[in-house]
N, C-alpha and C. Protein backbone atom coordinates (compact mmCIF):
# COMPACT_ATOMS: atom_id res chain seq x y z
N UNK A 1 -6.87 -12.49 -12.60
CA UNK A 1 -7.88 -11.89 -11.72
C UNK A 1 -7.87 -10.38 -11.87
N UNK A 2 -8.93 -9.75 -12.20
CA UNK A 2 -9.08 -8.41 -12.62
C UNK A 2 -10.36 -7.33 -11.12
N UNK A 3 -9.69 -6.84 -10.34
CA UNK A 3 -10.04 -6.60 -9.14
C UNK A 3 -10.62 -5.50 -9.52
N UNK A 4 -11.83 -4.70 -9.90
CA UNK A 4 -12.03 -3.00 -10.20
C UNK A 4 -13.25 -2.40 -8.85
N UNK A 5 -13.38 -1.22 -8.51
CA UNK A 5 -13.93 -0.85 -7.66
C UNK A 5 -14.44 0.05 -8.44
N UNK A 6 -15.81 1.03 -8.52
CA UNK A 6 -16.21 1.87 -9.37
C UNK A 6 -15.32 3.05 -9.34
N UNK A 7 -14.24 3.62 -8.15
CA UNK A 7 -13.72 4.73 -7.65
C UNK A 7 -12.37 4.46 -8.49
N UNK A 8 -11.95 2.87 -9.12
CA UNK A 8 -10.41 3.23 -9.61
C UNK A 8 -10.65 3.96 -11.30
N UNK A 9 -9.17 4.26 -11.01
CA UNK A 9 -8.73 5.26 -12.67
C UNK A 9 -9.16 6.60 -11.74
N UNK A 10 -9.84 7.18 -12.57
CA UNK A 10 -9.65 8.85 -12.87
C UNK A 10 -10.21 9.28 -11.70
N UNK A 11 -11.14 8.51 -10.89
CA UNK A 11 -12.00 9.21 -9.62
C UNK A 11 -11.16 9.31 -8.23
N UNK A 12 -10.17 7.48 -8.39
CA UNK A 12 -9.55 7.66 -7.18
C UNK A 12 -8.31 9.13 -7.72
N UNK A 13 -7.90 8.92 -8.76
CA UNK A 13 -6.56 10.09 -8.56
C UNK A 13 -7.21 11.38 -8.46
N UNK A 14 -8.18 11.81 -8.65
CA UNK A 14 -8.38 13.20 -8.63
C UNK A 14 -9.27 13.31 -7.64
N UNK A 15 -9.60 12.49 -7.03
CA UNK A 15 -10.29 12.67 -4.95
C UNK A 15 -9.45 12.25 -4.20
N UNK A 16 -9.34 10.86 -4.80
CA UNK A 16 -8.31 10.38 -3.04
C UNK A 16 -6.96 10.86 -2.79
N UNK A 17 -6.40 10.85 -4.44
CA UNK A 17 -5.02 10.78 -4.45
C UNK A 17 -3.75 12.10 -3.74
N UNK A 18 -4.86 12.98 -4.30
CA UNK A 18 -4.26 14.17 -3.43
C UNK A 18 -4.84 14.28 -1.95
N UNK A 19 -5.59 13.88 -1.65
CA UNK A 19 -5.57 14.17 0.16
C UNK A 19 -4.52 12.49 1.07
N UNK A 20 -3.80 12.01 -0.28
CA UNK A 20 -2.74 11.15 0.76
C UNK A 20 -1.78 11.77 -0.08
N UNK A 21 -1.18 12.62 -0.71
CA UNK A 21 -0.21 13.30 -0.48
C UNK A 21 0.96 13.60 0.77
N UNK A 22 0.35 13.83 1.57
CA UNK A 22 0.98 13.74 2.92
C UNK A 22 1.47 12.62 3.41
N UNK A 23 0.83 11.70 3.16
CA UNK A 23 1.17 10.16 3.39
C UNK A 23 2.40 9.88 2.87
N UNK A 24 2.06 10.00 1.27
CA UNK A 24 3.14 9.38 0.63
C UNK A 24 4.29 9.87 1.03
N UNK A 25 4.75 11.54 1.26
CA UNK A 25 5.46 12.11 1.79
C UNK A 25 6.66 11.40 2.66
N UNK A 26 5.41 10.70 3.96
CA UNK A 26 6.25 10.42 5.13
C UNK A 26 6.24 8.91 4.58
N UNK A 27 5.79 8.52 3.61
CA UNK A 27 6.55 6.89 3.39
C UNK A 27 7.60 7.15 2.87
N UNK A 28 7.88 8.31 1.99
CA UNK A 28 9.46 8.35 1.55
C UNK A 28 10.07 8.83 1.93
N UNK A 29 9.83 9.59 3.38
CA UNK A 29 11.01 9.70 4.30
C UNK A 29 12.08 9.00 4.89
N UNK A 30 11.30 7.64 4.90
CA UNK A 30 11.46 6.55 5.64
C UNK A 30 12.50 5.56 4.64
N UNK A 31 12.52 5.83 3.54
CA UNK A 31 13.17 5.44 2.49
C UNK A 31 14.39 5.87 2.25
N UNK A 32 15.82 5.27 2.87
CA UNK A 32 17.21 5.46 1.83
C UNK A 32 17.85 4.24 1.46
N UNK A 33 18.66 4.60 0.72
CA UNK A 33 19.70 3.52 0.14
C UNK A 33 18.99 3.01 -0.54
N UNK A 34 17.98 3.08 -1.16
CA UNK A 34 17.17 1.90 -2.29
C UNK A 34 17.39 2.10 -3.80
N UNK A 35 17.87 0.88 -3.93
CA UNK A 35 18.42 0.64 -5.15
C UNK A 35 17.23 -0.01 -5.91
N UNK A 36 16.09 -0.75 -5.41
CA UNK A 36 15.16 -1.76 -5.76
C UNK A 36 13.78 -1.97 -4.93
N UNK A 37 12.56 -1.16 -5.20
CA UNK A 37 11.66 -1.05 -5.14
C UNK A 37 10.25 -1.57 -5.23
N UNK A 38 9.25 -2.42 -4.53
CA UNK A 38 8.18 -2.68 -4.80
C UNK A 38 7.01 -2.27 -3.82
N UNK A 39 5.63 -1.16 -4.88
CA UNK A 39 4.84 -1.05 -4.19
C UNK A 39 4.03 -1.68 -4.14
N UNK A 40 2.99 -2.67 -3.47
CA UNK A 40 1.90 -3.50 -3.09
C UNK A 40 1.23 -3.12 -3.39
N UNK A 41 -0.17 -3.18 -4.19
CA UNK A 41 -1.31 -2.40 -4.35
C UNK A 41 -1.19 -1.03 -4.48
N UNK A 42 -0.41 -0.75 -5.71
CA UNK A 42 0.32 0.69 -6.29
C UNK A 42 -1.04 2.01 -6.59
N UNK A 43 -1.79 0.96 -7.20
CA UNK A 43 -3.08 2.10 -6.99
C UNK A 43 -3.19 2.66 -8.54
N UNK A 44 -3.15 4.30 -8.76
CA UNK A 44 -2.51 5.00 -9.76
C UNK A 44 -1.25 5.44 -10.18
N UNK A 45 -0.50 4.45 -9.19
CA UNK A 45 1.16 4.94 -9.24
C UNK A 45 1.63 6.13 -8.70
N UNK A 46 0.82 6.75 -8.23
CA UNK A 46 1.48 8.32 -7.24
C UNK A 46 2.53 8.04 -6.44
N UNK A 47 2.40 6.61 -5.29
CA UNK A 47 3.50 6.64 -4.52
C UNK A 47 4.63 6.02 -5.40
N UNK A 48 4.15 5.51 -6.58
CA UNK A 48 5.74 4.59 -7.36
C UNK A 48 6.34 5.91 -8.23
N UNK A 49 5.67 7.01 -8.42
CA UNK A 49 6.66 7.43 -8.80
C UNK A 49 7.27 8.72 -8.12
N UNK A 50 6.84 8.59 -7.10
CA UNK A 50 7.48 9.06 -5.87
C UNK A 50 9.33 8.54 -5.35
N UNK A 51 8.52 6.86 -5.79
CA UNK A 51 10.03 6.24 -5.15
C UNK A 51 11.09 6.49 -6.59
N UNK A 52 10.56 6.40 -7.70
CA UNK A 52 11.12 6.68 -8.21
C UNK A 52 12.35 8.04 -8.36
N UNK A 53 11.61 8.32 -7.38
CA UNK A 53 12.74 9.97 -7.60
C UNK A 53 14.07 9.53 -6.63
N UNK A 54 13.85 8.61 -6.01
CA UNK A 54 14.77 7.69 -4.80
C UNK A 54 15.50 6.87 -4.87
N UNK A 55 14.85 5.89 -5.68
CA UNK A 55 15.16 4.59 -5.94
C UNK A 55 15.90 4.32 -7.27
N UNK A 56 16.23 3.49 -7.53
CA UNK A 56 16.98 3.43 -8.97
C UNK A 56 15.84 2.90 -10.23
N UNK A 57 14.60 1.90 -9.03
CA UNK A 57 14.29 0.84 -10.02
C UNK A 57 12.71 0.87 -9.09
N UNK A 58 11.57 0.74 -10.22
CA UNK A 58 10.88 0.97 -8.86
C UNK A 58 9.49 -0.17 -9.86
N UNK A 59 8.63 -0.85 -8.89
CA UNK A 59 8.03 -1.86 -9.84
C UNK A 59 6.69 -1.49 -8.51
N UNK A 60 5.33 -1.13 -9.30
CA UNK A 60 4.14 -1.33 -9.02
C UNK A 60 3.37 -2.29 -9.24
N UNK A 61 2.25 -2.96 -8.08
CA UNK A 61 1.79 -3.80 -8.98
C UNK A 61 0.52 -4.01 -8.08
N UNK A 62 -0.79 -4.24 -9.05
CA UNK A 62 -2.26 -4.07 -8.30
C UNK A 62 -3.23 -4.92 -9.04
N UNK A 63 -4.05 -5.04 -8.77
CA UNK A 63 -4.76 -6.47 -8.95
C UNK A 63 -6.01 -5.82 -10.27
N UNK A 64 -6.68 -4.26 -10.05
CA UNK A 64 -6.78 -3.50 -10.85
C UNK A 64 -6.35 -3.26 -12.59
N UNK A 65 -7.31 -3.82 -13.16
CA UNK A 65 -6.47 -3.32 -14.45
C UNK A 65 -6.50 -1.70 -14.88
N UNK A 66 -8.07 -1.43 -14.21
CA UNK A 66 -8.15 0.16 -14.54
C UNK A 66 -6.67 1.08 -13.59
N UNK A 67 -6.81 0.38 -12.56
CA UNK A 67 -5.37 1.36 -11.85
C UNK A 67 -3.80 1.09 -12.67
N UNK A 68 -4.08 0.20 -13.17
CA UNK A 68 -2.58 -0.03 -13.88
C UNK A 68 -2.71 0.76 -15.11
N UNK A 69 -4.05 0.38 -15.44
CA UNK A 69 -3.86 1.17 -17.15
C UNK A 69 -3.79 3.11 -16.82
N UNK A 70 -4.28 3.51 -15.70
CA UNK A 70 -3.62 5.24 -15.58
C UNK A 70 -2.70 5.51 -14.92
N UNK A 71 -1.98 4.10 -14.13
CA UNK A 71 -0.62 4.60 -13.82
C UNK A 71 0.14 4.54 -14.66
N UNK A 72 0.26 3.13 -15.73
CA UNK A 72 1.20 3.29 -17.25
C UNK A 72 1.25 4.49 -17.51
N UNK A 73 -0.10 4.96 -18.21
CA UNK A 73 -0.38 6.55 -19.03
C UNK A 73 0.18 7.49 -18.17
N UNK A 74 0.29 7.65 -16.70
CA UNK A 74 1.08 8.76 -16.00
C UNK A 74 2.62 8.80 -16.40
N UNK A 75 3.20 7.08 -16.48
CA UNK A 75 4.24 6.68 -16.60
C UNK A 75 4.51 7.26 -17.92
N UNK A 76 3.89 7.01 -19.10
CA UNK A 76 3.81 7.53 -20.54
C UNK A 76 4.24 8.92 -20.54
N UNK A 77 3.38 9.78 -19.67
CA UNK A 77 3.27 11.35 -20.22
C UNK A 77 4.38 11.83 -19.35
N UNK A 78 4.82 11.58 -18.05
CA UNK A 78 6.36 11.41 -17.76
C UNK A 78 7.46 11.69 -18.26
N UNK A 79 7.53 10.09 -19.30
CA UNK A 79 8.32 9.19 -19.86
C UNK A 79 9.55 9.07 -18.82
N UNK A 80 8.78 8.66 -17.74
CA UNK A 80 10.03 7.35 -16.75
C UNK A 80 10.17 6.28 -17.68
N UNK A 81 11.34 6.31 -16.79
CA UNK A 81 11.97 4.80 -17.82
C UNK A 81 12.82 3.95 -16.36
N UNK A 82 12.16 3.96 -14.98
CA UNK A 82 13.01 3.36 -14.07
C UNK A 82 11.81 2.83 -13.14
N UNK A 83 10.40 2.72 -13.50
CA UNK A 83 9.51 2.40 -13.08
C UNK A 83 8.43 1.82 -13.46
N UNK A 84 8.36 0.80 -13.48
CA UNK A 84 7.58 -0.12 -14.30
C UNK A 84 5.98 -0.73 -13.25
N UNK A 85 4.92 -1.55 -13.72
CA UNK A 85 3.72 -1.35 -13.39
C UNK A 85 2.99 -3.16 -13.90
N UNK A 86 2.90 -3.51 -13.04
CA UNK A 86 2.35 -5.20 -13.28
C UNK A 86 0.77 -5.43 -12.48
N UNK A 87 0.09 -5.96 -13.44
CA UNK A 87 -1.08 -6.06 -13.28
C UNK A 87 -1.13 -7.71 -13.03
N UNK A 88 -1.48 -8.01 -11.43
CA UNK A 88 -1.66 -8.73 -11.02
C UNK A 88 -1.30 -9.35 -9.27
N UNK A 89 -1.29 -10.29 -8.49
CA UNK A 89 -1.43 -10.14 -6.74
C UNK A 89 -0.05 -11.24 -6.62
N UNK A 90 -0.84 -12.00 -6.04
CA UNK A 90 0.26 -12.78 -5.19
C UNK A 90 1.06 -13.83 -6.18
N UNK A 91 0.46 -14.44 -7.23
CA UNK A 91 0.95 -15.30 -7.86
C UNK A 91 2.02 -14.15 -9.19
N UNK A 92 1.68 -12.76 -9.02
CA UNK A 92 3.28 -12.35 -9.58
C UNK A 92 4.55 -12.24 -8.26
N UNK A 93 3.79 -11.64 -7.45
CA UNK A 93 4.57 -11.89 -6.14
C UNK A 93 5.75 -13.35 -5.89
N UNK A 94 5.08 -14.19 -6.35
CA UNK A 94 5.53 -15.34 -6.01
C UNK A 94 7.00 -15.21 -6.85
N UNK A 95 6.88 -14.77 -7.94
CA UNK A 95 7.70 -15.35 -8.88
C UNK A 95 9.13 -14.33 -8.72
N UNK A 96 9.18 -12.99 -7.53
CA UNK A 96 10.52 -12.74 -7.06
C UNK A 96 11.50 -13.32 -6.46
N UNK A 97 12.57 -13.43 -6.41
CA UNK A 97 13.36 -13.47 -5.46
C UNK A 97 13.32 -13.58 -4.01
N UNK A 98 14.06 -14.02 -3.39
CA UNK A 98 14.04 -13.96 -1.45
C UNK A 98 15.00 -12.62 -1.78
N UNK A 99 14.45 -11.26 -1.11
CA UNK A 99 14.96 -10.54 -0.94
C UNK A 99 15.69 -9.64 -1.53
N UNK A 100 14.59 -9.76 -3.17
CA UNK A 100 15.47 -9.21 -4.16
C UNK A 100 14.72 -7.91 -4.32
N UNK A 101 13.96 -7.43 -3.15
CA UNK A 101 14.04 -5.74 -3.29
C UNK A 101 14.47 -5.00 -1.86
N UNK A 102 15.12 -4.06 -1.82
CA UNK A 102 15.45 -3.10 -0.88
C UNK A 102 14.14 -2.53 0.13
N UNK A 103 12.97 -2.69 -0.33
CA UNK A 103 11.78 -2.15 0.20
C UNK A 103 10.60 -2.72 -0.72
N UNK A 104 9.67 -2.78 0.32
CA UNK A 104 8.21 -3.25 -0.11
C UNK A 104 7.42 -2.37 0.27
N UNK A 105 6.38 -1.68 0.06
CA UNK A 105 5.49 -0.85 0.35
C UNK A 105 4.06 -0.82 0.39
N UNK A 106 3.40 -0.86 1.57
CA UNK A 106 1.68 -0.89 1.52
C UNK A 106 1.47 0.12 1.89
N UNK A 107 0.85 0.95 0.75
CA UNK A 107 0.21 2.14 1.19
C UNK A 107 -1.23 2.29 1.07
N UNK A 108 -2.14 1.77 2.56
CA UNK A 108 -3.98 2.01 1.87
C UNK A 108 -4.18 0.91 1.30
N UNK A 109 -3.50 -0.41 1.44
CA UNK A 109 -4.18 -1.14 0.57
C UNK A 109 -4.37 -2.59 1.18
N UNK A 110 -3.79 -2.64 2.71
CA UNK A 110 -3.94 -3.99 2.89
C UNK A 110 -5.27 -4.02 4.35
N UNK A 111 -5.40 -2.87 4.36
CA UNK A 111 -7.45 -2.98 4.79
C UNK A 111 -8.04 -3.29 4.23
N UNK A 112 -7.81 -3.44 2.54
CA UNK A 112 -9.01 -3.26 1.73
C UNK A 112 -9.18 -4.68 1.20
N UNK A 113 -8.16 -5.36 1.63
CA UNK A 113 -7.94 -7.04 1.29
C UNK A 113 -8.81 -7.79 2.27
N UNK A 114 -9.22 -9.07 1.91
CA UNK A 114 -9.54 -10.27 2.61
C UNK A 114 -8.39 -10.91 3.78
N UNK A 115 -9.29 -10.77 4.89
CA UNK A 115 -8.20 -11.51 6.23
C UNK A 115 -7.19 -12.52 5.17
N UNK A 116 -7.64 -13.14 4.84
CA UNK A 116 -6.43 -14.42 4.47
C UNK A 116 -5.49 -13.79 3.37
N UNK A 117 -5.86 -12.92 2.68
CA UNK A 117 -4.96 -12.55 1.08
C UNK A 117 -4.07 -11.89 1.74
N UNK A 118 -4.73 -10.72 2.80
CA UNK A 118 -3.70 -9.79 3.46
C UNK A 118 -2.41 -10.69 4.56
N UNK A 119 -2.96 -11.59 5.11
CA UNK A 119 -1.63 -12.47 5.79
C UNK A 119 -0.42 -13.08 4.23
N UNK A 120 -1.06 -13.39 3.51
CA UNK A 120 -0.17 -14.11 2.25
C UNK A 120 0.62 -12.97 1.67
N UNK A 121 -0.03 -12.06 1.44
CA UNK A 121 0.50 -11.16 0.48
C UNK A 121 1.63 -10.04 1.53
N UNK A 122 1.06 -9.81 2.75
CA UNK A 122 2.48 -9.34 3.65
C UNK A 122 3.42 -10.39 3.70
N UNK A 123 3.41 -11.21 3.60
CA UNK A 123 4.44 -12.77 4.13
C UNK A 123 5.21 -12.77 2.92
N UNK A 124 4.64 -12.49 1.90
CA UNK A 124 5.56 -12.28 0.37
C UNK A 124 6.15 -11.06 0.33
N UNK A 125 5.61 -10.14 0.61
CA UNK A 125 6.46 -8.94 0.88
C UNK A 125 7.87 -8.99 1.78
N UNK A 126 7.30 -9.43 2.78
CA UNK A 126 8.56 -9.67 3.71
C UNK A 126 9.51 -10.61 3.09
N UNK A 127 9.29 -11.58 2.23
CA UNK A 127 9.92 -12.67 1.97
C UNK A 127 10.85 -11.85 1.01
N UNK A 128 10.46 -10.92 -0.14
CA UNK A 128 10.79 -10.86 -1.49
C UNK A 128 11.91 -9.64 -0.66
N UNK A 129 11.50 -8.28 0.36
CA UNK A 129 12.22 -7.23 0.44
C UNK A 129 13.02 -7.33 1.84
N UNK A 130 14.41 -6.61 1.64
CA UNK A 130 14.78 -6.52 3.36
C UNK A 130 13.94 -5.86 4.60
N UNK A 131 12.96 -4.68 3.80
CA UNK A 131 12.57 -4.23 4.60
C UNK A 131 11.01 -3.86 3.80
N UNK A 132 9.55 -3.92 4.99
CA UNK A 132 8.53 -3.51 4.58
C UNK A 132 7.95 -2.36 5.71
N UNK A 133 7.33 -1.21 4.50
CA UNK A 133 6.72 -0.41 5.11
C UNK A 133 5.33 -0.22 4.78
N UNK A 134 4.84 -0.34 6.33
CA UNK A 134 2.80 -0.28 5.86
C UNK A 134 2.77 0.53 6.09
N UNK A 135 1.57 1.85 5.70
CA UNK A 135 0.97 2.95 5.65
C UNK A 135 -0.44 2.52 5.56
N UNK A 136 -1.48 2.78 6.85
CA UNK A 136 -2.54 2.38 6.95
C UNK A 136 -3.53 2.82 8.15
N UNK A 137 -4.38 2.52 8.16
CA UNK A 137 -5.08 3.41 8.99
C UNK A 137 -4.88 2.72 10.62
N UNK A 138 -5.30 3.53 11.41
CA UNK A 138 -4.97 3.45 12.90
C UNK A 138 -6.36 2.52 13.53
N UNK A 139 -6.04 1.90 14.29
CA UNK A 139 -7.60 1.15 14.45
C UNK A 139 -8.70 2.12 14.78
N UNK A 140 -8.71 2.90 15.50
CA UNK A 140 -9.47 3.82 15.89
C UNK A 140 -8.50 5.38 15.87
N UNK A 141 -8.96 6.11 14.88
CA UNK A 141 -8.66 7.35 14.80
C UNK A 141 -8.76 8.32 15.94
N UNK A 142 -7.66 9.54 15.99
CA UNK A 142 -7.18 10.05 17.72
C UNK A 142 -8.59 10.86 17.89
N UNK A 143 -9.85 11.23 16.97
CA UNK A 143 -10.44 12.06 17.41
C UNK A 143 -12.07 11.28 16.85
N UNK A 144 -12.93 11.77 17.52
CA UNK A 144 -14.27 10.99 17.49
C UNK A 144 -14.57 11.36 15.78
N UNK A 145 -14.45 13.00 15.70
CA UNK A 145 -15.06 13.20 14.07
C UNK A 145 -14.22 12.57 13.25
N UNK A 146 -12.80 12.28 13.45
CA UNK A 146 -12.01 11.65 12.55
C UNK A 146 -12.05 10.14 12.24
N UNK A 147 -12.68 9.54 13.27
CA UNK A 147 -13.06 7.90 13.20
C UNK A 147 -14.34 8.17 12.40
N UNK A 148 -14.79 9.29 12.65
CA UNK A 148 -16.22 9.18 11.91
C UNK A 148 -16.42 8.88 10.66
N UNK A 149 -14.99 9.90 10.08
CA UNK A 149 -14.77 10.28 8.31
C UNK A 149 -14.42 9.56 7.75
N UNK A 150 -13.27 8.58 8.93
CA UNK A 150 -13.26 7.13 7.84
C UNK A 150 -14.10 6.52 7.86
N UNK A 151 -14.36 6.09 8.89
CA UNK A 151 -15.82 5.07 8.29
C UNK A 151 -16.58 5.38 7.35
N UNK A 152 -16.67 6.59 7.74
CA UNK A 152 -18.11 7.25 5.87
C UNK A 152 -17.28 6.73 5.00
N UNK A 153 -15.81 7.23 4.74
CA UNK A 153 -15.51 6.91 3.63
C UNK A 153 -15.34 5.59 2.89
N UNK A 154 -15.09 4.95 4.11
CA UNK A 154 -14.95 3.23 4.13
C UNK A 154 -16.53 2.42 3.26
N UNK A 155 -17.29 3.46 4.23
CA UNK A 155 -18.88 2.83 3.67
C UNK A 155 -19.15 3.20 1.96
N UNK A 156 -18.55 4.33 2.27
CA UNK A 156 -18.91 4.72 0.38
C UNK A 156 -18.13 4.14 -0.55
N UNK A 157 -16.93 3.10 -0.17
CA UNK A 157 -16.08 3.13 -0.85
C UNK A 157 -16.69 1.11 -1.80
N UNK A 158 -17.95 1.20 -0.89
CA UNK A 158 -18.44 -0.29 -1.34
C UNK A 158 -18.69 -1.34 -0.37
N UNK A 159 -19.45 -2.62 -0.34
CA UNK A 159 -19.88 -3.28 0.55
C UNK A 159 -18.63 -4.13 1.18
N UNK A 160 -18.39 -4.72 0.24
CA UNK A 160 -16.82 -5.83 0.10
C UNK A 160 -15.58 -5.27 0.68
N UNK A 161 -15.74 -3.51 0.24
CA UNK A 161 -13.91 -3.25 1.01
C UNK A 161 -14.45 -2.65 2.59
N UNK A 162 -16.06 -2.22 2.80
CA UNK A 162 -16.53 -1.24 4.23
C UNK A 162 -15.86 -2.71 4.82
N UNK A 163 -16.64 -3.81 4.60
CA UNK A 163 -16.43 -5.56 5.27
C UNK A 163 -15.24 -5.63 5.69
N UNK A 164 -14.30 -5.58 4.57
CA UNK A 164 -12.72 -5.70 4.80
C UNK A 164 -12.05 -4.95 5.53
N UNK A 165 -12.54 -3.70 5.81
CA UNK A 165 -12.08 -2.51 6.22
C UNK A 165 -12.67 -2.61 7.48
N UNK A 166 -13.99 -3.32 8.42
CA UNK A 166 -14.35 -3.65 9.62
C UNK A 166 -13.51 -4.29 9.97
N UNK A 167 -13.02 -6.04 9.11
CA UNK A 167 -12.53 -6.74 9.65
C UNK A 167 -10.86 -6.50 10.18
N UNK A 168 -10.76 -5.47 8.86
CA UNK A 168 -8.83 -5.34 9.58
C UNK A 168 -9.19 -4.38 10.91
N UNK A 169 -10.35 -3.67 11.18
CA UNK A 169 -10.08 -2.69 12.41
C UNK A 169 -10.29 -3.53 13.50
N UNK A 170 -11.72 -4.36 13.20
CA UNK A 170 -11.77 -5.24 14.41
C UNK A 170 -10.52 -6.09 14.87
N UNK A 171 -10.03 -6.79 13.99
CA UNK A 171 -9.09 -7.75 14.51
C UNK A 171 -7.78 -7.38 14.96
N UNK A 172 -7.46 -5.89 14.91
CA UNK A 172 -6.35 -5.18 15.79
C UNK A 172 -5.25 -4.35 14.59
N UNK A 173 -5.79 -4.28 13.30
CA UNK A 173 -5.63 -3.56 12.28
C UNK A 173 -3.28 -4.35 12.11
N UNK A 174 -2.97 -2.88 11.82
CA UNK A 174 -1.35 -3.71 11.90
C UNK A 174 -0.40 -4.13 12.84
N UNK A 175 -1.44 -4.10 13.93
CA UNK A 175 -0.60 -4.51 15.24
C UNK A 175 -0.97 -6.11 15.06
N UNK A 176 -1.83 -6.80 14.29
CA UNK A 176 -2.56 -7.91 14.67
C UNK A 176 -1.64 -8.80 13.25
N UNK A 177 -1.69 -7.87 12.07
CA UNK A 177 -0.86 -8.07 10.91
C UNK A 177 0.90 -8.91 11.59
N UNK A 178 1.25 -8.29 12.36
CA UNK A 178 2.76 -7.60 12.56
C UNK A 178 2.78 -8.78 13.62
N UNK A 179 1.81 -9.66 14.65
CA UNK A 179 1.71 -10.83 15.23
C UNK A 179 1.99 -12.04 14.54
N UNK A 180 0.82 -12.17 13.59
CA UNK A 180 0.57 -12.93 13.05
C UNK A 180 2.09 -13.65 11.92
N UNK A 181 2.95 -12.30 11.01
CA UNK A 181 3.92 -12.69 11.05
C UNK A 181 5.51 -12.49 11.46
N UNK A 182 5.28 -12.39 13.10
CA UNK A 182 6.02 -12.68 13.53
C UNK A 182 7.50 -11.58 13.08
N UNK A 183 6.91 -10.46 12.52
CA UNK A 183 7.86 -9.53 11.85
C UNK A 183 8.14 -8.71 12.67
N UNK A 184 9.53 -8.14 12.56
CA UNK A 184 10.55 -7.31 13.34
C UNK A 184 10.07 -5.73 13.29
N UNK A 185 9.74 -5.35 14.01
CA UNK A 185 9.21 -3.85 14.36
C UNK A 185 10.80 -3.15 14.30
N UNK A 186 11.06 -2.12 12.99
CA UNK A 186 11.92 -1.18 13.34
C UNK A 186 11.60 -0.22 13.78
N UNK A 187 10.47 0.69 13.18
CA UNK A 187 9.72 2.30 13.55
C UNK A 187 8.68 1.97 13.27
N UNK A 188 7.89 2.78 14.38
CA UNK A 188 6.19 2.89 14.12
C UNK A 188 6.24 4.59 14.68
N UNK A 189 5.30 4.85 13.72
CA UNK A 189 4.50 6.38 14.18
C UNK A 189 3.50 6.72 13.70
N UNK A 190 2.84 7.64 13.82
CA UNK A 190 1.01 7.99 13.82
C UNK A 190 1.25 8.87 13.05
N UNK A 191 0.44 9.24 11.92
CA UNK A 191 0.56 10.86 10.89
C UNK A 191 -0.96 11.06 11.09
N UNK A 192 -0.71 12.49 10.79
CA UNK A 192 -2.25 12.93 11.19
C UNK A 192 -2.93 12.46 12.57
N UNK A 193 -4.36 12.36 12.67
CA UNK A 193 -5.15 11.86 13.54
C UNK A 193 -5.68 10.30 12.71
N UNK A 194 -5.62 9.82 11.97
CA UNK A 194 -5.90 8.56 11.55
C UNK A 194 -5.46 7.19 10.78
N UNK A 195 -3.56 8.00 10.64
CA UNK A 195 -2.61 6.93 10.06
C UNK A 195 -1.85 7.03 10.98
N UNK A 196 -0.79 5.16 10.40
CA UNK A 196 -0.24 4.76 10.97
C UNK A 196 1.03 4.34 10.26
N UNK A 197 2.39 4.62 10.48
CA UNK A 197 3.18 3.99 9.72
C UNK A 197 4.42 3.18 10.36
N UNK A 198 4.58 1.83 9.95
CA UNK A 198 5.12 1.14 10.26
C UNK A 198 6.16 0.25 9.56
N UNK A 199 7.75 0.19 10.18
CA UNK A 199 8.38 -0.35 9.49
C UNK A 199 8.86 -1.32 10.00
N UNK A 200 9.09 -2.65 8.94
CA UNK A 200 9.27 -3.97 9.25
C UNK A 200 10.01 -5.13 8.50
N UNK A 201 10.76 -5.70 9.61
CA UNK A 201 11.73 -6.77 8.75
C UNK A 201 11.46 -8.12 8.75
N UNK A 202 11.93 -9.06 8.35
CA UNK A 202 11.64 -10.16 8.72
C UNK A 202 12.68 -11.16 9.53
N UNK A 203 14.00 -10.33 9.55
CA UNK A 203 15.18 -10.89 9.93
C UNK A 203 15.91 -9.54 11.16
């Protein structure tokens, strides 16, 4: 399954990628002791090789072939050699371990999923890592112009993810996620006026 949006490769890293800079930041704050790494819907690899500077071992992986093929080439011009990049969703998911990474990571990417993929594909996360951290938007942003900007951006970003991106706000965004499976709230906090970050176990 080859997932592309007109914005991945070169448009998302050089618009989106730097105004979540900050993001990524406070997801790897949140990050020690990791020996073993997986990001969820890695994107262009900005936050994997982030963990990489952390982690020993760090594995991206996105449904995108265009996002995999310019995170490799970032990986290339680099030349990491502790962070690797898999093109494909839940059925590579499947094929880890119970708990054979130190951390799982959604950064921005499980709004942009289908109600049902996004319950499966957190439930594998939790399954595969001791611990998962979402980075995602707040159901309603702290300020009127700031709910505004996502939505524009949500709308421009295509019909299929604005949809996806209604349905995770309507249905209670990661508070509704974090019900559904029944996962252990360690830290939650708000960045900016329109994220949310949350960390979670399953045990």
């Amino acid at each position: 399954m080859d997932k592309i949006h007109y914005y991945d490769g070169e448009i998302y890293k050089r618009i989106i990628d730097p105004n979540l800079a900050g993001l990524r930041n406070e997801i790897l704050s949140c990050i020690k002791n990791c020996n073993k790494c997986i990001d969820i819907g890695s994107g262009t690899g900005a936050l994997v090789i982030g963990l990489g500077s952390i982690c020993k071992s760090v594995i991206g992986i996105d449904l995108s072939s265009k996002m995999i093929e310019i995170a490799s080439k970032t990986k290339t011009e680099m030349t990491l050699t502790n962070v690797d990049f898999i093109h494909g969703g839940i059925d590579v998911l499947k094929t880890f371990e119970d708990g054979e990474f130190d951390f799982a990571t959604f950064s921005m990417s499980l709004h942009e999923m289908e109600e049902s993929e996004r319950f499966l594909v957190l439930n594998e996360g939790l399954r595969i890592a001791r611990e998962v951290i979402i980075a995602d938007y707040l159901i309603k942003a702290k300020t009127f112009f700031s709910d505004l900007g996502v939505i524009f951006v949500e709308f421009v970003a295509g019909l299929n993810h604005f949809k996806n991106y209604i349905n995770f706000r309507q249905h209670g965004g990661i508070q509704y996620l974090i019900e559904r499976t029944n996962a252990k709230v360690i830290s939650r906090r708000t960045y900016s006026t329109i994220f949310e970050i949350v960390r979670l176990s399953k045990y």
